[in-house]
C-alpha atoms as a PDB file:
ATOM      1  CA  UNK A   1      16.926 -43.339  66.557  1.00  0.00           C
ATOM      2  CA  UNK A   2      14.457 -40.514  66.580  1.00  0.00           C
ATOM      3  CA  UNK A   3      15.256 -39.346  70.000  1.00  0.00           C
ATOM      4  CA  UNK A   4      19.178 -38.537  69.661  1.00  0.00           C
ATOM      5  CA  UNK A   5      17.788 -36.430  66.125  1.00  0.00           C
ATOM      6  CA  UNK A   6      15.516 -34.412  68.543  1.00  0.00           C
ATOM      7  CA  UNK A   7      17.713 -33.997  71.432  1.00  0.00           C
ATOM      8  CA  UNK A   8      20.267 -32.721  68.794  1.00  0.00           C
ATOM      9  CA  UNK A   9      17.807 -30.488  67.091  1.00  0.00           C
ATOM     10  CA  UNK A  10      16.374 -28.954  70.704  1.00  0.00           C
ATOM     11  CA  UNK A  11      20.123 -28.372  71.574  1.00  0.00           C
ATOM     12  CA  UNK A  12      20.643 -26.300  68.442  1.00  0.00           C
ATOM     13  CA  UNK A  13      17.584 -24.060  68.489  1.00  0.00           C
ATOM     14  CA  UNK A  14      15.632 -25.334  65.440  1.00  0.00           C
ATOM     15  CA  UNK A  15      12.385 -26.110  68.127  1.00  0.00           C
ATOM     16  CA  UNK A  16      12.059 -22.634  69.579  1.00  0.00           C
ATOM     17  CA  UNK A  17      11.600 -19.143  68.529  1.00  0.00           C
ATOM     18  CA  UNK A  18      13.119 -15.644  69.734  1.00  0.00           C
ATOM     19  CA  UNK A  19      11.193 -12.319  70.139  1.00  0.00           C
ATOM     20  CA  UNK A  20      12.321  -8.722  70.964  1.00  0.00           C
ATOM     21  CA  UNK A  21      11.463  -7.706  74.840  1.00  0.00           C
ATOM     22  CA  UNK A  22      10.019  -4.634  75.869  1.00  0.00           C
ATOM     23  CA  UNK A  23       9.366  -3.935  79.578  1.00  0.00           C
ATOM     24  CA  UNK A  24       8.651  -1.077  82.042  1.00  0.00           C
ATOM     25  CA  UNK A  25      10.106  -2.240  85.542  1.00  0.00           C
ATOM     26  CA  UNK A  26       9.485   0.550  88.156  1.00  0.00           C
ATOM     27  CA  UNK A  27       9.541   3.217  85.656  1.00  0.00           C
ATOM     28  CA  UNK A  28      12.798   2.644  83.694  1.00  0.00           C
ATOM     29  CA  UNK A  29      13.261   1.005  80.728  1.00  0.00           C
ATOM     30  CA  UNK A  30      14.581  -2.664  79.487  1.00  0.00           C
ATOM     31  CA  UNK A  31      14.716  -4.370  76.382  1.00  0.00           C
ATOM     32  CA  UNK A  32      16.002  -7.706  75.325  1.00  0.00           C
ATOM     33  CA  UNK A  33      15.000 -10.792  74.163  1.00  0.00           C
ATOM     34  CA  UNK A  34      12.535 -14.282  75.245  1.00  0.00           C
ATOM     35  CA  UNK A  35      12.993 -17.462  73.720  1.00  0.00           C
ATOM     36  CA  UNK A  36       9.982 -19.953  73.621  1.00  0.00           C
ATOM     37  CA  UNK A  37      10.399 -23.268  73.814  1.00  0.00           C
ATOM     38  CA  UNK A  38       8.467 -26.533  72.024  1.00  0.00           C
ATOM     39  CA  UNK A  39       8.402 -27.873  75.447  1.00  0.00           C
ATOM     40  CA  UNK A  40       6.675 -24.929  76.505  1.00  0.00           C
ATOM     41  CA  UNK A  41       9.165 -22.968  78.738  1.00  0.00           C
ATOM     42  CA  UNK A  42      11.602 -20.151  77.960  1.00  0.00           C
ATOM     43  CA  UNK A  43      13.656 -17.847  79.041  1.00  0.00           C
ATOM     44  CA  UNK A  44      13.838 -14.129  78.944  1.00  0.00           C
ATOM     45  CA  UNK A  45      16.846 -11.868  78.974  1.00  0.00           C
ATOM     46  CA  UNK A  46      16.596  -8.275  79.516  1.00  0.00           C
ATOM     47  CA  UNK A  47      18.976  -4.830  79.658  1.00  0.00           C
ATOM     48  CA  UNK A  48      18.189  -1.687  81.296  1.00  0.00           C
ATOM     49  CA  UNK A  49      18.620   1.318  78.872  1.00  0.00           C
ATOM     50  CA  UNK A  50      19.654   3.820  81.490  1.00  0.00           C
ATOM     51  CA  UNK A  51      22.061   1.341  83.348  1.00  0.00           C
ATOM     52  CA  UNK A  52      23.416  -0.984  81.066  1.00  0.00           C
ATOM     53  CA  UNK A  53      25.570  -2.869  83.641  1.00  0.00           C
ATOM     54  CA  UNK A  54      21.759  -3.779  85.341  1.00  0.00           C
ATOM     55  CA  UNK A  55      20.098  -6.715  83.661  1.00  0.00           C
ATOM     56  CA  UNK A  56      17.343  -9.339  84.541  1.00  0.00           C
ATOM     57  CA  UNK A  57      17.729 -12.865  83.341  1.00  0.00           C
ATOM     58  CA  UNK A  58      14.418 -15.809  83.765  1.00  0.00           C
ATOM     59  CA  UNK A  59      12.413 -18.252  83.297  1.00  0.00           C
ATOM     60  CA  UNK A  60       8.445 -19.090  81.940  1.00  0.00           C
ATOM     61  CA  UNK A  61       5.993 -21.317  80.793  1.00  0.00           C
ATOM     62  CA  UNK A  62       3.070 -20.914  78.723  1.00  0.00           C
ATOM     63  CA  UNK A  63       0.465 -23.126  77.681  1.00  0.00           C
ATOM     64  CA  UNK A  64      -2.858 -24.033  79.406  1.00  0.00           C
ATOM     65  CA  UNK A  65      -1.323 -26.716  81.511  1.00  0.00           C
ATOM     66  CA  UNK A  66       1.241 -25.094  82.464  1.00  0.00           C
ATOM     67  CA  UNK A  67      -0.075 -21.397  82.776  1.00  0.00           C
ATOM     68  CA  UNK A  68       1.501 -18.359  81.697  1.00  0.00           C
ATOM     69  CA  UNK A  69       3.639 -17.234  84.256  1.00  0.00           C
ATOM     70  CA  UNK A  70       7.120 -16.463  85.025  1.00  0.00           C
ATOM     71  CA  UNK A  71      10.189 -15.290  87.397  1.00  0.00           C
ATOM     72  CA  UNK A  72      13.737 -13.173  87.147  1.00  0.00           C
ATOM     73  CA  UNK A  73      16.178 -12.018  89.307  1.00  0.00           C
ATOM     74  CA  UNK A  74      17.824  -8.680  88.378  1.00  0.00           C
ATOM     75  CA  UNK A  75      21.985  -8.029  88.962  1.00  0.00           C
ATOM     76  CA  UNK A  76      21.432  -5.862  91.292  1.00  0.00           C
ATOM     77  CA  UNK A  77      19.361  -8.138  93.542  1.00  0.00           C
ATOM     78  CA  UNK A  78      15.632  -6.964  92.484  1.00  0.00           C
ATOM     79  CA  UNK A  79      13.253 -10.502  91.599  1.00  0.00           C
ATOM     80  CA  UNK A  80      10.287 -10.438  90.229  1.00  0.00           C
ATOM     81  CA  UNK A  81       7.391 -12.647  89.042  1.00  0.00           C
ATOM     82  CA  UNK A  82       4.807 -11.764  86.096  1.00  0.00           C
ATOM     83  CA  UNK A  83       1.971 -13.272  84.205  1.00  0.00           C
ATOM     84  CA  UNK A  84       1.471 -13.019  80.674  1.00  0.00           C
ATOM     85  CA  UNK A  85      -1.229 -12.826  77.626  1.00  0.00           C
ATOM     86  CA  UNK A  86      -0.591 -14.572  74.799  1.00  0.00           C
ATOM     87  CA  UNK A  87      -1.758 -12.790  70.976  1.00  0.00           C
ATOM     88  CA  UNK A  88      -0.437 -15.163  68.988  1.00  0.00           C
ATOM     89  CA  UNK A  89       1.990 -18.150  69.710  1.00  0.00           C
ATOM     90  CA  UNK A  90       4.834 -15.315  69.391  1.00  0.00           C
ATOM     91  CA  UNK A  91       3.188 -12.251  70.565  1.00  0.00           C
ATOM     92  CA  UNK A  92       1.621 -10.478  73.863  1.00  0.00           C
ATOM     93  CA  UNK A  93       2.174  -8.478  76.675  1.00  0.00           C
ATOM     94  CA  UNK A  94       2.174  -9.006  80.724  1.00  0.00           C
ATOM     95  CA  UNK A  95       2.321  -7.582  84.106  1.00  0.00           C
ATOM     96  CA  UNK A  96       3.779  -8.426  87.409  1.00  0.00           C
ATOM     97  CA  UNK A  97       5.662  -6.948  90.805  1.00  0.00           C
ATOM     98  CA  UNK A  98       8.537  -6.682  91.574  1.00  0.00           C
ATOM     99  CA  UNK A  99      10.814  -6.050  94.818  1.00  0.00           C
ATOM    100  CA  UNK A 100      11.404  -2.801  93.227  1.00  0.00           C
ATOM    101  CA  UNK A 101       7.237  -1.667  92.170  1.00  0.00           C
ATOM    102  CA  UNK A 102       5.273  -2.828  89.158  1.00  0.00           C
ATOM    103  CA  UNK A 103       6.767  -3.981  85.898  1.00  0.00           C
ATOM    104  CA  UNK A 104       4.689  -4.230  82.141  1.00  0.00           C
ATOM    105  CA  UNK A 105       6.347  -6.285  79.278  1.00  0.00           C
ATOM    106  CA  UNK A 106       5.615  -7.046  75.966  1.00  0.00           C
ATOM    107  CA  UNK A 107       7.128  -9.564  73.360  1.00  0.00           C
ATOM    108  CA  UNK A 108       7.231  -9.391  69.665  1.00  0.00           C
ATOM    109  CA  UNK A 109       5.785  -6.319  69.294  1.00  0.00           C
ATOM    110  CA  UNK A 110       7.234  -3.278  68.131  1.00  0.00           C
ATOM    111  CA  UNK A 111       7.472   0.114  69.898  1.00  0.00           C
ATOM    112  CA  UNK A 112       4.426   1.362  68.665  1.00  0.00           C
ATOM    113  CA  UNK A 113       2.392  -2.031  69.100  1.00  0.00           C
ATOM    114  CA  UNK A 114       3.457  -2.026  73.027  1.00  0.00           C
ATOM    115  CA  UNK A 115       2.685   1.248  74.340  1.00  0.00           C
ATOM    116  CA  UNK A 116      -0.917   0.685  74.789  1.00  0.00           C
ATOM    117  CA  UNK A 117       0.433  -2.705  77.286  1.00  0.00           C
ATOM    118  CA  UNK A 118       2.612  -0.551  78.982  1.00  0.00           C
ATOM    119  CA  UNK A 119       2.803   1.946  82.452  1.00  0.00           C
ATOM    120  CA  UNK A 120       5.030   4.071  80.861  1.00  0.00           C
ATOM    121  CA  UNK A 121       6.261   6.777  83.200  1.00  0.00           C
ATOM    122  CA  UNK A 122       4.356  10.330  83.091  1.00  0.00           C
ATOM    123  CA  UNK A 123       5.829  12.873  80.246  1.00  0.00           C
ATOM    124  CA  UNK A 124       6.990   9.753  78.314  1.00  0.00           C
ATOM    125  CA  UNK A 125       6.247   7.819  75.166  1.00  0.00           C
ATOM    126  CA  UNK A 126       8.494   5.126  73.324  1.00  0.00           C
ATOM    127  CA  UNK A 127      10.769   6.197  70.097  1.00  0.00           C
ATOM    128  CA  UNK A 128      13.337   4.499  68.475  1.00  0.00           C
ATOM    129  CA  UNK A 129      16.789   5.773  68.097  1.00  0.00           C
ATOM    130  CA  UNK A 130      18.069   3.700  65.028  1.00  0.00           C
ATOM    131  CA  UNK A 131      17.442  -0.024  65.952  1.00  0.00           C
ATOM    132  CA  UNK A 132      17.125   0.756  69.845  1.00  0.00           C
ATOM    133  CA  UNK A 133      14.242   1.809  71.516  1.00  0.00           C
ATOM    134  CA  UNK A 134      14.458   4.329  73.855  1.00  0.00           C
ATOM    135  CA  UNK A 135      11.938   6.811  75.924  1.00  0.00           C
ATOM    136  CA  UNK A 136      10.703  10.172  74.474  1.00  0.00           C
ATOM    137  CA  UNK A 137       9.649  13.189  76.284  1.00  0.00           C
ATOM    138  CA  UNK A 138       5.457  13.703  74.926  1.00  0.00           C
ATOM    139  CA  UNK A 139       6.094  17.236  76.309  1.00  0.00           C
ATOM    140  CA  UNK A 140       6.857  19.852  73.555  1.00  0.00           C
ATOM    141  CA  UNK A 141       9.972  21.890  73.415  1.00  0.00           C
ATOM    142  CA  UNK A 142      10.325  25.199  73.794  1.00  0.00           C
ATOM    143  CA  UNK A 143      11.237  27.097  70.698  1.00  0.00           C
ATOM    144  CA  UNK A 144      14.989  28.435  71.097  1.00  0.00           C
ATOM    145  CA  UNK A 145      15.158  31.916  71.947  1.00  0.00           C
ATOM    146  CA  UNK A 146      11.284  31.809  73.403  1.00  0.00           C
ATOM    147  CA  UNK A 147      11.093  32.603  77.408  1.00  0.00           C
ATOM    148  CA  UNK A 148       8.450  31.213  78.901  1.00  0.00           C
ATOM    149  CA  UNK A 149       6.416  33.375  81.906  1.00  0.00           C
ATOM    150  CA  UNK A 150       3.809  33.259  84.292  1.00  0.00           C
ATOM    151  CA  UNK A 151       0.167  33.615  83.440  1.00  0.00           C
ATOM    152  CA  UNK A 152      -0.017  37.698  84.462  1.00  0.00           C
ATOM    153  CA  UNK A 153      -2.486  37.370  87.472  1.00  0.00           C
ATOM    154  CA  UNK A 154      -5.344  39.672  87.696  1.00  0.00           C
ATOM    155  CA  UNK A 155      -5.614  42.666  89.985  1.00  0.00           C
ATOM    156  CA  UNK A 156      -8.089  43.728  92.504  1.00  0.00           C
END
């Protein structure tokens, strides 16, 4: 009797958890979602930021049996496979390659909590722009109406 009560309860979600996504794949941004599993695989959903129509859908385990690894495959044809670090049973960050260049990821974290896990492309930090997160130029901005010049070189 206990077996149709779990099979029921697995099939509705009550035996795994959900965590926000944050990765770096070849310099552009996705974010989306990983779902852990009691059985100790998941999947993991993701959305680029700058082409919405492009996302990467997967598959991972985790656990010292099974290791902490995973797989995608991207819309537009790109697969990659990653390993992962575990902080907490719902938290951590990972790295792997891709057949587009090198991706970083992190789950359950915020924002702020990720960047240090992250390549993040040169010039650019993470912000959020109400509930998304998006990238932010670190350079500063010129004040309006300000020209900027040369350094005046010296003469002979």
């Amino acid at each position: 009797m206990a077996l149709p009560y779990c099979t029921d309860a697995l099939a509705a979600g009550i035996f795994s958890t959900r965590g926000p996504v944050i990765t770096i794949l070849s310099g552009e941004l996705f974010t989306g979602e990983a779902i852990g599993n009691l059985d100790r695989t998941g999947t993991i959903s993701i959305q680029s930021r700058a082409t919405p129509a492009l996302t990467c859908f997967g598959n991972f385990t985790f656990g010292a049996m099974l290791g902490n690894a995973g797989s995608m495959k991207c819309t537009d044809g790109t697969t990659a496979n990653f390993q992962f670090e575990q902080l907490s049973l719902t938290r951590g960050h990972g790295a792997g390659v891709s057949t587009r260049g090198p991706l970083t990821f992190t789950y359950g974290l915020s924002a702020a909590e990720s960047e240090p896990y992250l390549k993040l492309p040169a010039g650019k930090t993470l912000g959020m722009a109400g509930a998304d997160v998006v990238f932010v130029s670190t350079k500063p901005a010129t004040p309006a109406g300000v020209i900027l010049v040369a350094e005046p070189f010296a003469s002979p």
